[in-house]
Protein backbone atom coordinates (compact mmCIF):
# COMPACT_ATOMS: atom_id res chain seq x y z
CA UNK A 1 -10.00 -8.15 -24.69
CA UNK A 2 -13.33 -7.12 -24.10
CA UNK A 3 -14.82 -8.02 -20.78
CA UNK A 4 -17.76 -10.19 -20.00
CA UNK A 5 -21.22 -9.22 -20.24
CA UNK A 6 -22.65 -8.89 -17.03
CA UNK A 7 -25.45 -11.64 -15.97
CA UNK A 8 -26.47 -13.74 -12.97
CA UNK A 9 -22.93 -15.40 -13.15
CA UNK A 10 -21.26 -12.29 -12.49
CA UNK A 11 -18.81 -12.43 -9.27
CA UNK A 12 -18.28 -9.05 -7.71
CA UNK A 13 -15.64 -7.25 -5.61
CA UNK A 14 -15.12 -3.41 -5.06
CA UNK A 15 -13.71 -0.81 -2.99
CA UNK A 16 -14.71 0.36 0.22
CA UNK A 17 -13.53 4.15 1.38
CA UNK A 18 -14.73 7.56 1.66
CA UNK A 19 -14.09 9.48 -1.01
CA UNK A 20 -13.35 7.57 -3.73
CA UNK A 21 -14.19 8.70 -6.66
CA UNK A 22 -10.38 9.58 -8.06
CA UNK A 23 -9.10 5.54 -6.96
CA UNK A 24 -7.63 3.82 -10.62
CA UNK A 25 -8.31 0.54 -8.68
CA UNK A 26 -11.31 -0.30 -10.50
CA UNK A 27 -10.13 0.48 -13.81
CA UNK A 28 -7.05 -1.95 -12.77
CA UNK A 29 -8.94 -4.85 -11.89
CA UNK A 30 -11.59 -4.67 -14.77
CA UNK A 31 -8.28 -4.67 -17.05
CA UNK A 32 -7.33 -7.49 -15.48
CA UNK A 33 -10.61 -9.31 -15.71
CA UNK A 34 -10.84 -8.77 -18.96
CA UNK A 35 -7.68 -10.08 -19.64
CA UNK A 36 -7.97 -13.45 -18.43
CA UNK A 37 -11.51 -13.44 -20.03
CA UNK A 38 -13.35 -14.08 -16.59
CA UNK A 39 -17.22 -13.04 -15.32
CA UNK A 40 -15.68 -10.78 -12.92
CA UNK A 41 -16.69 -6.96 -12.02
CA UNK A 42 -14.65 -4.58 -9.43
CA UNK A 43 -16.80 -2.00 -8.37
CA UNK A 44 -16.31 1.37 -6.18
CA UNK A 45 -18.47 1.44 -3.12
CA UNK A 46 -18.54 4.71 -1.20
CA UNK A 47 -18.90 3.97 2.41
CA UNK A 48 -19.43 6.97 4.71
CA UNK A 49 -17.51 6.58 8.36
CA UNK A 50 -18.84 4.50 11.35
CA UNK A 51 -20.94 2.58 8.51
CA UNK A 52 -17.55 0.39 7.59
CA UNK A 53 -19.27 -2.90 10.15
CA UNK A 54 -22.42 -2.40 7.85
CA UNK A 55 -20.57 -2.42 4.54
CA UNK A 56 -18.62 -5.49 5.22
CA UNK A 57 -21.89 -7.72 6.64
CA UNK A 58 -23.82 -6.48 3.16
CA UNK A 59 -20.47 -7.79 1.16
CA UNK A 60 -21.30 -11.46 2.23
CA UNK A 61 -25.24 -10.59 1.99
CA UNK A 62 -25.14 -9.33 -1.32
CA UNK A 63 -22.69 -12.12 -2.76
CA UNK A 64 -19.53 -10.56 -3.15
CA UNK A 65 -16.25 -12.54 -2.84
CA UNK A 66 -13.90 -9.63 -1.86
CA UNK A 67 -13.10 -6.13 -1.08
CA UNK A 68 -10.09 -4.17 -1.07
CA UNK A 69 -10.14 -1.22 1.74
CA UNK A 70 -8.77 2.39 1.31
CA UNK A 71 -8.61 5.74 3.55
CA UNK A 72 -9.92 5.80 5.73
CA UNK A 73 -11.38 2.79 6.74
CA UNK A 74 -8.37 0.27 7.20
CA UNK A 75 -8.34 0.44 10.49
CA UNK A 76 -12.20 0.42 11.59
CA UNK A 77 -12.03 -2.65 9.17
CA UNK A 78 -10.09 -4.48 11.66
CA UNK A 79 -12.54 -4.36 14.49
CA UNK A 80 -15.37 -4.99 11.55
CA UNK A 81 -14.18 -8.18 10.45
CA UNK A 82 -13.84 -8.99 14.46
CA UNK A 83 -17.05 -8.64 14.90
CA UNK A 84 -18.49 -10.81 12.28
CA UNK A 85 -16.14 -13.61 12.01
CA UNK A 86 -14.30 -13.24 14.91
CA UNK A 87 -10.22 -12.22 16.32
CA UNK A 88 -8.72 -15.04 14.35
CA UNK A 89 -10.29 -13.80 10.94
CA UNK A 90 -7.18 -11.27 11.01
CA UNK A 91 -4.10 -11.82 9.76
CA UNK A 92 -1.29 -11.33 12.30
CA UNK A 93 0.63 -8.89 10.12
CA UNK A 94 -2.54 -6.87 9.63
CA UNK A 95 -3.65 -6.26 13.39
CA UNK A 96 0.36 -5.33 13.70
CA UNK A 97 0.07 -2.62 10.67
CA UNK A 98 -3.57 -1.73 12.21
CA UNK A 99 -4.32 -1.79 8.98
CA UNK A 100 -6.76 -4.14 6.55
CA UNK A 101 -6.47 -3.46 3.41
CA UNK A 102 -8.19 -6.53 2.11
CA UNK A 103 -11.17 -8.59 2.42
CA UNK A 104 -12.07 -11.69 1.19
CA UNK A 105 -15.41 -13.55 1.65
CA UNK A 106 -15.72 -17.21 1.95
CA UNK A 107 -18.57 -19.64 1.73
CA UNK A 108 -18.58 -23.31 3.35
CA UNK A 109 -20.74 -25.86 1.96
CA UNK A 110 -24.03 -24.70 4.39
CA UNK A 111 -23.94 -21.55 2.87
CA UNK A 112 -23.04 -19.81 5.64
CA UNK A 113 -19.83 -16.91 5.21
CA UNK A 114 -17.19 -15.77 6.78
CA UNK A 115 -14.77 -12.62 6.19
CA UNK A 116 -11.43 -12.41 6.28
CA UNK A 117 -8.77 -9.32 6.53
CA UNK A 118 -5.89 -9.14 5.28
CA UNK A 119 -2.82 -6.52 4.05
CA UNK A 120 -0.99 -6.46 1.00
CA UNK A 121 0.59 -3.23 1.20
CA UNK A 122 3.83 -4.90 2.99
CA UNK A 123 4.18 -7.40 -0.11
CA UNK A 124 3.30 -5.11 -2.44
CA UNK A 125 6.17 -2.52 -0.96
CA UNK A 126 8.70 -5.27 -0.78
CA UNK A 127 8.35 -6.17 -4.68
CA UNK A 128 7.96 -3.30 -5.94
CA UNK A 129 11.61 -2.40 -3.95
CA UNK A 130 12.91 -5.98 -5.93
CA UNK A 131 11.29 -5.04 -8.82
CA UNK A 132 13.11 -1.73 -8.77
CA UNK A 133 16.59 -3.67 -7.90
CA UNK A 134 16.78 -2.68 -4.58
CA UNK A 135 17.32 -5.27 -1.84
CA UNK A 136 16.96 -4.06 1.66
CA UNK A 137 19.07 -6.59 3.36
CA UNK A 138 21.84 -5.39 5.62
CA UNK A 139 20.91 -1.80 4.76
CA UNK A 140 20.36 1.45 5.77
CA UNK A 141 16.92 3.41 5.27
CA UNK A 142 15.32 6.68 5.69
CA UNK A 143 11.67 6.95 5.26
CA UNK A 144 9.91 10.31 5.29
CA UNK A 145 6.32 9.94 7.16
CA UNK A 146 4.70 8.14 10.46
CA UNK A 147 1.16 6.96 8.97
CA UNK A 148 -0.22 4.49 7.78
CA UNK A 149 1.94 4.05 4.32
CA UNK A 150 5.15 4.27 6.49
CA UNK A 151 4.47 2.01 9.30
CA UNK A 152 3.99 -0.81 6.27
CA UNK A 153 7.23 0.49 4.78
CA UNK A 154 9.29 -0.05 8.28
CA UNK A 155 7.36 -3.43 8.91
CA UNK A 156 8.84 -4.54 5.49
CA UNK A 157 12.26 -3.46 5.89
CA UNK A 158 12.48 -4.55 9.31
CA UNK A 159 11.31 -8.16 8.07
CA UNK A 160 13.33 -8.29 5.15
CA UNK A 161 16.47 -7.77 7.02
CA UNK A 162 17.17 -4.03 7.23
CA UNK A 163 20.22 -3.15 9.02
CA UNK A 164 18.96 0.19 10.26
CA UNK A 165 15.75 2.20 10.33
CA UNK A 166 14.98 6.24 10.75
CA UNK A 167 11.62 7.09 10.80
CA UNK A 168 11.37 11.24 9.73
CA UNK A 169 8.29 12.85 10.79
CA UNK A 170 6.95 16.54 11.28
CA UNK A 171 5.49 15.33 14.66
CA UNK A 172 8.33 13.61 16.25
CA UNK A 173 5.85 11.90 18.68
CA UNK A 174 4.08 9.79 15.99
CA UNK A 175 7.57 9.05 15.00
CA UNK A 176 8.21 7.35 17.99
CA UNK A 177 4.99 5.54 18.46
CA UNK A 178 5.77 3.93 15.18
CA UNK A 179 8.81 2.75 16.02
CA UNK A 180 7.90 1.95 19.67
CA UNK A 181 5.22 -0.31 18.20
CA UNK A 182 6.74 -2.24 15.37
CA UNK A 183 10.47 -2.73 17.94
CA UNK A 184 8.09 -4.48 20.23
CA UNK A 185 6.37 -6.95 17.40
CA UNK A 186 9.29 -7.75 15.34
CA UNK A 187 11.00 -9.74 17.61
CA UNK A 188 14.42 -11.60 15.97
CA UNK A 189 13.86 -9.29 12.72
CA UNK A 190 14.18 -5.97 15.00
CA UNK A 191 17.33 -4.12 13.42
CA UNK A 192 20.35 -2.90 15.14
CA UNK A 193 19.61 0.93 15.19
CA UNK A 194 15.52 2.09 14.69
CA UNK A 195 15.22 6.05 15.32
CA UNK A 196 12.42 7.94 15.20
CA UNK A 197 13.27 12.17 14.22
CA UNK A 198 11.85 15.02 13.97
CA UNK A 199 11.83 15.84 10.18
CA UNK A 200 14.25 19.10 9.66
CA UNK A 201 15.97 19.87 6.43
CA UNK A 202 19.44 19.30 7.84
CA UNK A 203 18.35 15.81 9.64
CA UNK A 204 16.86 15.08 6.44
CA UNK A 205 20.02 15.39 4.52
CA UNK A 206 22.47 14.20 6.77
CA UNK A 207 20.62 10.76 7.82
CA UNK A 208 19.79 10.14 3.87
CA UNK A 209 23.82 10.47 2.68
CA UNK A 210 24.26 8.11 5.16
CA UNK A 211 21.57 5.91 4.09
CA UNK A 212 20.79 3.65 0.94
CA UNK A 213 17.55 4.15 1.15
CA UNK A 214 15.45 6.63 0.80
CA UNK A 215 11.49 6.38 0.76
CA UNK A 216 8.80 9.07 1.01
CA UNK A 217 5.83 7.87 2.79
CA UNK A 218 3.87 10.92 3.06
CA UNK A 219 1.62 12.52 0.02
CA UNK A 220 3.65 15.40 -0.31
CA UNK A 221 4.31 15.57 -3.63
CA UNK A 222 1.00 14.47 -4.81
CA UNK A 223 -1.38 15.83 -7.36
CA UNK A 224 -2.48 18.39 -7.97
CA UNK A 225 0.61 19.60 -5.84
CA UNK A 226 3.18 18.41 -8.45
CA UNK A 227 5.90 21.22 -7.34
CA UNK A 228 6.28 20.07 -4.13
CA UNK A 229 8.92 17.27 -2.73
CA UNK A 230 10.23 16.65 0.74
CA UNK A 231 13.68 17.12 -0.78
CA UNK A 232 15.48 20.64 -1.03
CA UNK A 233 15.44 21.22 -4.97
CA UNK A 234 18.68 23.51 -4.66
CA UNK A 235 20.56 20.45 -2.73
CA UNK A 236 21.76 17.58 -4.85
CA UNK A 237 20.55 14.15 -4.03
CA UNK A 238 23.33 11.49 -2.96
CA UNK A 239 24.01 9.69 -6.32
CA UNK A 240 24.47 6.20 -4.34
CA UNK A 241 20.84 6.55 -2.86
CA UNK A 242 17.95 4.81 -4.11
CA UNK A 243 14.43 6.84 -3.72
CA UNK A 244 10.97 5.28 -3.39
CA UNK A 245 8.64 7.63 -3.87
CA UNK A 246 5.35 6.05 -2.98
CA UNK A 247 3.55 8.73 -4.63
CA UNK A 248 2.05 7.26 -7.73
CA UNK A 249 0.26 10.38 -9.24
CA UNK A 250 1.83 12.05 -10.96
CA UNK A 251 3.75 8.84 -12.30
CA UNK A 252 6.89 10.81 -12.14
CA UNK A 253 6.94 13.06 -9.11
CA UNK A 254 8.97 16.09 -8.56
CA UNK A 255 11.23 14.03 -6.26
CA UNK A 256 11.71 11.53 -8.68
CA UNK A 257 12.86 14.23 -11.17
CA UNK A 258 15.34 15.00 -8.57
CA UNK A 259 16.81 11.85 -7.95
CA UNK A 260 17.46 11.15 -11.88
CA UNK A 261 18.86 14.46 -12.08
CA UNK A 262 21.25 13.43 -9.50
CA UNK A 263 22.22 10.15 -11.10
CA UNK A 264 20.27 8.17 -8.12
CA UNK A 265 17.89 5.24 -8.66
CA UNK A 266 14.04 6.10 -8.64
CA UNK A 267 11.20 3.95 -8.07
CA UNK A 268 7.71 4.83 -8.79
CA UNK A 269 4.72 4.27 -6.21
CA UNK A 270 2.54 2.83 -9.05
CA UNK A 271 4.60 -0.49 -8.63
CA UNK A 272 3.39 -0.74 -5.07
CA UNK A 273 0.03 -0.03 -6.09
CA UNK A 274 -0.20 -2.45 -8.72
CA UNK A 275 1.88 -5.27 -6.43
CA UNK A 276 -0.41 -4.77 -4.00
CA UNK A 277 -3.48 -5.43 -6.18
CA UNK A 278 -2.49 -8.18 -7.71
CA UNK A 279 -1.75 -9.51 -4.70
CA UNK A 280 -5.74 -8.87 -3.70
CA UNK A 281 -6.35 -10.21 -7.35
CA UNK A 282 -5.45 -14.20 -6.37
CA UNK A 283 -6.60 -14.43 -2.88
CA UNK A 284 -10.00 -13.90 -4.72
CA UNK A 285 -10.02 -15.41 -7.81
CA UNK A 286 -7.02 -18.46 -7.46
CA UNK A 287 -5.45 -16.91 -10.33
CA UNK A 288 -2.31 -15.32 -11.23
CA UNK A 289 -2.61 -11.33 -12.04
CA UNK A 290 -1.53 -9.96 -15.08
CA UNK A 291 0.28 -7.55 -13.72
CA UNK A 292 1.78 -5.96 -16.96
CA UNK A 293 -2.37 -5.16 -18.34
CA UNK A 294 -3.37 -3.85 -14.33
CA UNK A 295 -0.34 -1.33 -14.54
CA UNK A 296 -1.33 0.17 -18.02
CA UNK A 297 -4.74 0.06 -16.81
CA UNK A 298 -3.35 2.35 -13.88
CA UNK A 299 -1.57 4.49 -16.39
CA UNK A 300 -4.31 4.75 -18.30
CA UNK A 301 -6.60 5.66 -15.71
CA UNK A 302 -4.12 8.64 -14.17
CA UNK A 303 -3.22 10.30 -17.78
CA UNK A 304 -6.98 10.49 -17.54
């Protein structure tokens, strides 16, 4: 479906980050616009650091009903969004994650607006896992990383009932801090056994043939550095392991490859990405995402 022409009646959201000129988000959310045939536009706007306070006042002034956030502005959003609207205009799981992903703007009958924060990289982690028929309860997990990707990947499987947690990182002090923090939020939904380790090849192979769960967090693997993968190519994966890769281009990463080779379960970052959209998708517009259109948007958007 073509989308609507754009007039007066227009309702606009975007991106805020810095770069982002490579982000499929647009082209996802157009798709999905389009779609369900409404007067909507999703626009990138490049915002340069320490201007992030500025960007989110001109949302409301210039009459846009949302924003979604990326690098590396999530978490000068936070203290934006305090500023204008106050503490309570951020959700609880976001000022955990340090992390806003999300924006949306709200007007009250005056006229007068207020901004919101929120994340939807937790949700979108935790359904793309269901989606990829992995459920995390009473299970053990390795993920690969300590920023801001991992720490909503451990916030997830903590709350969905994760028996154990090890947090791999080069710098085994962020590690730690990312455990420390999210052990001292959690409360009932804290696991048994969280570790935080330095990231070595043989901790990396031991802890994941223990695990069920594996899930890289970092961007190695990314494009255009499609050779590389946090696993050792000459060692074979365990076949009872399921890997998240939340890499999304290329599609199919290099340690996705692996895992199939060694009979184990993959699942692709681009579900994340698109759960977490559509997630953004109805807190602005009240209406269900088409999720199927925004992910061959997405796969449009990277084969291009």
């Amino acid at each position: 479906m073509s989308p609507a022409p754009i007039n007066a009646e227009t309702q606009l959201v975007g991106l805020i980050g810095w770069p982002i000129e490579h982000s499929v988000s647009p082209a996802m959310h157009n798709a999905a616009f389009a779609e369900l045939g409404l007067n909507w536009r999703y626009v990138p706007l490049p915002v340069r650091p320490r201007e992030v306070e500025s960007a989110a006042r001109g949302l409301a002034a210039l009459g846009f009903l949302g924003a979604n956030v990326t690098v590396p502005h999530k978490e000068a959003t936070i203290r934006a969004v305090e500023q204008i609207s106050g503490p309570d205009a951020v959700a609880s799981d976001a000022r955990t994650l340090g992390a806003v992903n999300t924006l949306v703007v709200k007007r009250n009958g005056d006229g007068e607006t207020s901004i919101k924060g929120r994340n939807t990289d937790v949700a979108g982690f935790l359904g793309a896992l269901k989606d990829g028929g992995f459920h995390p309860e009473s299970t053990t997990a390795v993920v690969v990383g300590a920023g801001g990707a991992a720490r909503a990947v451990v916030f997830g499987l903590l709350h969905a009932g994760a028996e154990s947690i090890v947090v791999l990182n080069r710098s085994r002090g962020h590690a730690e801090a990312l455990v420390s923090d999210l052990a001292s939020t959690s409360g009932n939904a804290a696991p048994r056994a969280l570790h935080a380790l330095p990231l070595r090849r043989e901790t990396l192979i031991e802890t994941t043939r223990a695990a069920q769960l594996l899930v890289n967090a970092t961007p190695v693997g990314m494009w255009p550095y499609v050779d590389c993968s946090i696993w050792p190519e000459e060692v074979p994966l365990p076949s009872h392991v399921t890997v998240f890769d939340l890499v999304y281009n290329p599609v199919r990463t290099k340690l996705l490859r692996l895992a199939r080779a060694s009979g184990a379960n993959g699942i692709e970052g681009l579900g994340m990405l698109v759960g977490q959209g559509a997630l953004a998708f109805a807190m602005w517009t009240g209406q269900e995402a088409p999720v199927s259109t925004m992910r061959v948007a997405c796969s449009q958007a990277l084969r291009g």
